[in-house]
Protein backbone atom coordinates (compact mmCIF):
# COMPACT_ATOMS: atom_id res chain seq x y z
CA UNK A 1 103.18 111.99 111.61
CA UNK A 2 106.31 111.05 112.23
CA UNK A 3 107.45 107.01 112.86
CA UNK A 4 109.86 107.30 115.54
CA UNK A 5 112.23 104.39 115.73
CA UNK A 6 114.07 103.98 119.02
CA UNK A 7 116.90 101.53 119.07
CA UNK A 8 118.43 100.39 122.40
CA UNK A 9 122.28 100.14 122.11
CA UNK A 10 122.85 95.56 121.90
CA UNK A 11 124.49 93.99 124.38
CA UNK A 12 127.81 95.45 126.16
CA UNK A 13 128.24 92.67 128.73
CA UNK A 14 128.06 92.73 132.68
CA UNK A 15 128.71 96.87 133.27
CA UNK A 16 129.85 95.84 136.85
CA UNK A 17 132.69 93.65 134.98
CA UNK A 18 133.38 96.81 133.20
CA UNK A 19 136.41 98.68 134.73
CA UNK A 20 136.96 101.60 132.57
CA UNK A 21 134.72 104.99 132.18
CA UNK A 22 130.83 104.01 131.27
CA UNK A 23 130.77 106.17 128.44
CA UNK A 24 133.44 103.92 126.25
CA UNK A 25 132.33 100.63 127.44
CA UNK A 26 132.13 98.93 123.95
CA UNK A 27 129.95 95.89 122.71
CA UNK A 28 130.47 92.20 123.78
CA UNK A 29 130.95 89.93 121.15
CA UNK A 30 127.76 88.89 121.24
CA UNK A 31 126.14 92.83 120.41
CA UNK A 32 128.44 92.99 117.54
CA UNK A 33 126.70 90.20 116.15
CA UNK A 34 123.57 91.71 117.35
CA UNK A 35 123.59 94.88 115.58
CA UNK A 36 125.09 93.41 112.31
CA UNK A 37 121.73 90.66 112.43
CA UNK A 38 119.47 93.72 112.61
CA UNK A 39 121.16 96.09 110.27
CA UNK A 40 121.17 93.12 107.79
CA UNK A 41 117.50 92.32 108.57
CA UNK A 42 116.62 96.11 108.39
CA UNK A 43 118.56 96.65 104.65
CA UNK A 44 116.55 93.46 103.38
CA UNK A 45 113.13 95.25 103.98
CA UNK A 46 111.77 98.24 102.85
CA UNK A 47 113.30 100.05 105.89
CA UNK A 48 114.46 103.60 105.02
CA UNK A 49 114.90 106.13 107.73
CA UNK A 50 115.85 109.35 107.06
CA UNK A 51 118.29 109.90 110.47
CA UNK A 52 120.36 107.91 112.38
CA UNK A 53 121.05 110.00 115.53
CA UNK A 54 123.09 107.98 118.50
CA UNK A 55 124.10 108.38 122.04
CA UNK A 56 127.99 109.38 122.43
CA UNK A 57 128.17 106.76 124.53
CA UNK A 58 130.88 103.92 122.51
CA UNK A 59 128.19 101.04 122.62
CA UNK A 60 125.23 102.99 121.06
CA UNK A 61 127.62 104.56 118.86
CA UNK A 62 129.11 101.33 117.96
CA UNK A 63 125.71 99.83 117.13
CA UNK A 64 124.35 102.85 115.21
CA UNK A 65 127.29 102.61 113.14
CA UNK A 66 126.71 98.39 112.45
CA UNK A 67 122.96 99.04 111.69
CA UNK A 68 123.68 102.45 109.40
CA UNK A 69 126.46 100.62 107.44
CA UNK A 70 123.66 98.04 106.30
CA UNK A 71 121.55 101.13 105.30
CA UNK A 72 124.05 103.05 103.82
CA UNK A 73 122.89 106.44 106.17
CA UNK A 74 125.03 108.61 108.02
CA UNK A 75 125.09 108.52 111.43
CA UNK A 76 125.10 111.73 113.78
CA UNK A 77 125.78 111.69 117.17
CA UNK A 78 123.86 113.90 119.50
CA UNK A 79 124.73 114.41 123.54
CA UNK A 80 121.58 114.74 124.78
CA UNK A 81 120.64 110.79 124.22
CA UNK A 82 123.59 109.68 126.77
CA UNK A 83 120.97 109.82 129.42
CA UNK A 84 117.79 111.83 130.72
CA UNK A 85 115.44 111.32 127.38
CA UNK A 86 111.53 112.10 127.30
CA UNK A 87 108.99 113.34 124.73
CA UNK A 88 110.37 116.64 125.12
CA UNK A 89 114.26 115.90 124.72
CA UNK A 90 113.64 114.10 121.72
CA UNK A 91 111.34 116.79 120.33
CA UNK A 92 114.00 118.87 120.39
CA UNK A 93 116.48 116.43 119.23
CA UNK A 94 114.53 115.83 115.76
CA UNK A 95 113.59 119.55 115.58
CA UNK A 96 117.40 120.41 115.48
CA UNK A 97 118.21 117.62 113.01
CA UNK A 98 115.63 118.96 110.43
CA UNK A 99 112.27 117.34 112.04
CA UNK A 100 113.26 114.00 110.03
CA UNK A 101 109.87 111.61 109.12
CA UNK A 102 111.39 108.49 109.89
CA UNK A 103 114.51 109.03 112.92
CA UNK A 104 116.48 106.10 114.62
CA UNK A 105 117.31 107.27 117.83
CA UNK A 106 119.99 105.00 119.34
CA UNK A 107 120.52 105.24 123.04
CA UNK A 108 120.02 103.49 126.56
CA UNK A 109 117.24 101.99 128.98
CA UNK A 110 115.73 102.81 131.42
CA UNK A 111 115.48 106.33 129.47
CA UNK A 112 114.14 104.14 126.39
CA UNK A 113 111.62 101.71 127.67
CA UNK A 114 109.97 104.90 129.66
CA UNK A 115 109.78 106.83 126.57
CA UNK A 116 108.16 103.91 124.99
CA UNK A 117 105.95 103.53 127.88
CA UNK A 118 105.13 107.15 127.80
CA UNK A 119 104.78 107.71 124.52
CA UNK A 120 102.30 105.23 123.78
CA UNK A 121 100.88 104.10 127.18
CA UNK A 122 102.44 100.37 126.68
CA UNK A 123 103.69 99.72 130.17
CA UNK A 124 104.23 96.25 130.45
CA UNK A 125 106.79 96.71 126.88
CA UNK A 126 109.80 96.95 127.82
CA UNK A 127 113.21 97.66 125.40
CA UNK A 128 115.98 95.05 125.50
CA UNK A 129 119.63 95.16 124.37
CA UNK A 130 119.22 95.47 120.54
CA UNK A 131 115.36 95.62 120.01
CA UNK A 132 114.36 98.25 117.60
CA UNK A 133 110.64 99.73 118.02
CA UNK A 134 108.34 102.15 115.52
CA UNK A 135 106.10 104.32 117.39
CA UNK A 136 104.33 106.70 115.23
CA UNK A 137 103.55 109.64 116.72
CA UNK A 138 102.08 113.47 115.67
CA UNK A 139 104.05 116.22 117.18
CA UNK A 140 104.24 117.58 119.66
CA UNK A 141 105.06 114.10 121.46
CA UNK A 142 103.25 113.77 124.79
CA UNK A 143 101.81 110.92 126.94
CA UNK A 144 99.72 108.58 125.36
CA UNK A 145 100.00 110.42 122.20
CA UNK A 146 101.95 107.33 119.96
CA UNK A 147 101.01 104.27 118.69
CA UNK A 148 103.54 101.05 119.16
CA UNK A 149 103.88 99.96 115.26
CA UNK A 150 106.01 97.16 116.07
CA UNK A 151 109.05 95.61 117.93
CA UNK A 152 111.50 93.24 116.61
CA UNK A 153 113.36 91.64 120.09
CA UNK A 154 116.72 90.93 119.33
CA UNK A 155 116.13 86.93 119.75
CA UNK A 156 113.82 86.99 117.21
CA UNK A 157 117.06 87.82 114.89
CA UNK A 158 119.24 84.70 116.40
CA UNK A 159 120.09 82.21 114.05
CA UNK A 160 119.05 78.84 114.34
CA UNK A 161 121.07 76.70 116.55
C-alpha cells in the first residue's frame, strides 16, 4: 500500500499578469504564507513522508521547499511532474526514487485533480492552490484503484481574521 500524497504548488498569482517564462513564475505573497501554514500544520502532526519529489517548475519547487523545511526532508526535484502526470508517470516516478511508502508529489492542476479523479474515481474533488490530499493506493496505480484518505483545502489553514 502505498499513501500517495499529492500537493498542488499554492498560489502564484494571475499567470496572465505573469510576463516572464512559466516555468520560474514564483509564489505570490499570499502562497508563501500558504505553504509555510501547511508545512507548520503538517510538522505538528504525526505526518512523516518518506519523499518529497517536486515539479522543476519555481512555484512547486518553492512550496516543496516551505513544506519540507517544516519536516526536516529533503526535497528532490523530478522533470516529469512539470506537466503530463497519470497513474503511470507517477508509477514510474516513485519506482525510480526507491518505491517510497509515503511520497509528496508536488506539482500542477489540471494534471493533479485528474490524477485524483482517476485514481480514486472522486470526480466532483477537485485540487486547489495549496491543498494537500492522501490517496492510498496498491500498486500498480490504475483507475479506480485508490481510496481519497483525506484533503486539507488550503482555507481551512487561514488564520482567523
Amino acid at each position: 500500500m502505498t499513501e500517495l500524497y499529492l500537493l498542488r504548488h499554492a498560489d502564484a498569482g494571475d499567470p496572465t499578469a505573469w510576463t516572464g517564462p512559466d516555468d520560474i513564475r514564483p509564489l505570490s505573497g499570499k502562497g508563501e504564507k500558504q505553504a509555510d501554514r501547511l508545512g507548520r500544520f503538517l510538522a505538528g502532526t504525526s505526518f512523516e513522508p518518506d519523499a518529497i519529489i517536486t515539479s522543476p517548475k519555481l512555484r512547486a519547487a518553492q512550496t516543496a521547499e516551505a513544506v519540507a523545511r517544516h519536516l526536516g526532508r529533503p526535497v528532490v526535484v523530478d522533470d516529469r511532474l512539470a506537466g503530463g502526470v497519470d497513474p503511470s508517470t507517477v508509477a514510474v516516478i516513485l519506482h525510480d526514487a526507491g518505491d517510497p511508502a509515503r511520497p509528496i508529489l508536488v506539482g500542477h492542476d489540471p494534471d493533479f485533480t485528474e490524477l485524483l479523479q482517476t485514481l480514486t474515481g472522486a470526480s466532483m474533488t477537485e485540487m486547489k492552490k495549496g491543498a494537500i490530499v492522501r490517496i492510498d493506493v496498491e500498486p500498480p496505480f490504475a483507475a479506480d484503484s485508490g481510496r481519497l484518505a483525506w484533503l486539507v483545502p488550503p482555507e481551512l489553514l487561514k488564520p482567523k481574521g
